[in-house]
C-alpha atoms as a PDB file:
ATOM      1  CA  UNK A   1      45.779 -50.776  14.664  1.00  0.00           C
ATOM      2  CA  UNK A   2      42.762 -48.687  14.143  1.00  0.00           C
ATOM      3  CA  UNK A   3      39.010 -49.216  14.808  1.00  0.00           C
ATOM      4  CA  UNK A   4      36.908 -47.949  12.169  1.00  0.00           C
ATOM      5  CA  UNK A   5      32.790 -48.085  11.972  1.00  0.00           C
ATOM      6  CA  UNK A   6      32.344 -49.834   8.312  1.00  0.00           C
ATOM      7  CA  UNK A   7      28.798 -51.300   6.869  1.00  0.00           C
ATOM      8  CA  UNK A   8      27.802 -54.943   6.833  1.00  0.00           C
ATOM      9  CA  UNK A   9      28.368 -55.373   3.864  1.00  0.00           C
ATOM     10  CA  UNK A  10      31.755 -54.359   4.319  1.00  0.00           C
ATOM     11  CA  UNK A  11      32.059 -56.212   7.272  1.00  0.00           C
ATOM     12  CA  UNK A  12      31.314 -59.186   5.263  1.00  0.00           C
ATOM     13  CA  UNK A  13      33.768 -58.327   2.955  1.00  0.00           C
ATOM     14  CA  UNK A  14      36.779 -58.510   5.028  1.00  0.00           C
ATOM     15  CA  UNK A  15      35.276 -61.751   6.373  1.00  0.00           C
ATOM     16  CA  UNK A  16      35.342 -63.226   3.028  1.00  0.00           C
ATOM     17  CA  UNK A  17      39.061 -61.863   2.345  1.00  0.00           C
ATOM     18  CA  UNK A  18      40.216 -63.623   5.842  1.00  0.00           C
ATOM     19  CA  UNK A  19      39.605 -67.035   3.407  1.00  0.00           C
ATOM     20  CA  UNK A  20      42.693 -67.748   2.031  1.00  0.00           C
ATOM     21  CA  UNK A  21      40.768 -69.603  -0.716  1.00  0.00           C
ATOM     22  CA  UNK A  22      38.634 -67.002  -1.758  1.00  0.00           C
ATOM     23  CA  UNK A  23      41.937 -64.486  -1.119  1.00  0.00           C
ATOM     24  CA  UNK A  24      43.665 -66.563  -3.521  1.00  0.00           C
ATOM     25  CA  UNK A  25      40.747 -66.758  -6.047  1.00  0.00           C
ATOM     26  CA  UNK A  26      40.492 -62.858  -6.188  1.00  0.00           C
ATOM     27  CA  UNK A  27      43.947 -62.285  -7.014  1.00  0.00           C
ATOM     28  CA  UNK A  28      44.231 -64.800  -9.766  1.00  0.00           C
ATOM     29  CA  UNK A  29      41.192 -63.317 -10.608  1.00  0.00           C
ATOM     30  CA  UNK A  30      42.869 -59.738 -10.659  1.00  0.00           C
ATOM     31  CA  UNK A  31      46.511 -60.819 -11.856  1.00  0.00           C
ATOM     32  CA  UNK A  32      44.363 -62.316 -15.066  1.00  0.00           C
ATOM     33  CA  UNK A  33      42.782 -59.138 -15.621  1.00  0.00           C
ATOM     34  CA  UNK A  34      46.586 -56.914 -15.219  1.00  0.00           C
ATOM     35  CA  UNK A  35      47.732 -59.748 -18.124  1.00  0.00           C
ATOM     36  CA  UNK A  36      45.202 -59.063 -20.352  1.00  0.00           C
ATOM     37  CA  UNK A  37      45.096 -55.613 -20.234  1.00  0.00           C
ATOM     38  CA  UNK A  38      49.123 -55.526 -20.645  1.00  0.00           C
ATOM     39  CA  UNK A  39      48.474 -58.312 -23.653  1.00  0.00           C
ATOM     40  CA  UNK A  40      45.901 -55.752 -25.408  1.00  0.00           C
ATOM     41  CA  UNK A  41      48.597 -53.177 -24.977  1.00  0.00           C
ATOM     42  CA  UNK A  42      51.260 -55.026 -26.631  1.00  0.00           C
ATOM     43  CA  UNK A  43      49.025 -55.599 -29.709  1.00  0.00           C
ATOM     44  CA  UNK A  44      48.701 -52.393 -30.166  1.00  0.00           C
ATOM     45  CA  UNK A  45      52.390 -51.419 -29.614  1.00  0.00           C
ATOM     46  CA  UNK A  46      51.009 -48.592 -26.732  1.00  0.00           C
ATOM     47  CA  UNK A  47      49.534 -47.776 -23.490  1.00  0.00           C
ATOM     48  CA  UNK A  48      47.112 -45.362 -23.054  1.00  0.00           C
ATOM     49  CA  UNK A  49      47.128 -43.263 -19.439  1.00  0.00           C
ATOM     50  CA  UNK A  50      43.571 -44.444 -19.176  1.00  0.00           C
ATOM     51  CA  UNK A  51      44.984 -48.292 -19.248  1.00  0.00           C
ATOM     52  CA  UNK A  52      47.958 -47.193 -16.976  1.00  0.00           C
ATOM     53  CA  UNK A  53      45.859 -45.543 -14.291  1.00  0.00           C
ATOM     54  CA  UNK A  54      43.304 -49.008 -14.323  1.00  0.00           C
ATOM     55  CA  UNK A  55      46.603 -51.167 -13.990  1.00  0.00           C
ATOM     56  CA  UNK A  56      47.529 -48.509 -10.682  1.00  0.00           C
ATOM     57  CA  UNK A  57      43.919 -49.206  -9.445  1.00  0.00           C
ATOM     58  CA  UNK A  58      43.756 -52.765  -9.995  1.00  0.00           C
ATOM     59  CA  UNK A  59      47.506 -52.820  -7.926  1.00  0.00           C
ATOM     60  CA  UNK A  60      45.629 -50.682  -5.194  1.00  0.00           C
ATOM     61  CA  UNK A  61      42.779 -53.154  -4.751  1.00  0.00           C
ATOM     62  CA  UNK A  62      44.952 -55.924  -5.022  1.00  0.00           C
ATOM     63  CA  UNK A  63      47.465 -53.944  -1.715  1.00  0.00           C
ATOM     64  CA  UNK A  64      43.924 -53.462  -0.330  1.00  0.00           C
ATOM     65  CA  UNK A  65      42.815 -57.455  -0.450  1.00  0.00           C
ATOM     66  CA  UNK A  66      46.126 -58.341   1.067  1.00  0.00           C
ATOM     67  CA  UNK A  67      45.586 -56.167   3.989  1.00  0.00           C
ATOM     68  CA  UNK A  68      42.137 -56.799   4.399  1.00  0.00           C
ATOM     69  CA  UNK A  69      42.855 -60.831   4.764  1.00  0.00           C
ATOM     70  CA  UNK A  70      45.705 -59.647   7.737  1.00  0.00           C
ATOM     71  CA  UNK A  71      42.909 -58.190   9.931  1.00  0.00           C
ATOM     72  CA  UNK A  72      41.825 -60.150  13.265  1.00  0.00           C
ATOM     73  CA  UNK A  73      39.015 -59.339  15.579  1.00  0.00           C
ATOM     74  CA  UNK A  74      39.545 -56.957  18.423  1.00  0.00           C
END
């Protein structure tokens, strides 16, 4: 594991994420969004590379959260 120097708001952050509550909250919170984006899609029988490249970003934040709530204090 590596040591990094983040902010305090950072900080507080990953402290929030280490709730599995809140954790849990977030990515309902995120898989609603990937739904409704894929839903709009459908109605309009195509995805645009701008929606395709949010979807890949939400899936990045949503790796990140799940990491994030793994951390323990050194």
């Amino acid at each position: 594991m590596k040591q990094v120097t983040i902010t305090d708001r950072a900080f507080a952050m990953i402290e929030a994420y280490r709730d599995e509550e809140h954790t849990d909250h977030i990515k309902a919170s995120l898989l609603d969004a990937v739904c409704g984006i894929i839903d709009d899609a459908n109605d309009n029988d195509m995805m645009s590379s701008d929606t395709l490249h949010i979807l890949a970003g939400i899936s990045d934040l949503n790796e990140l959260i799940t990491e994030l709530s793994k951390t323990s204090d050194l």
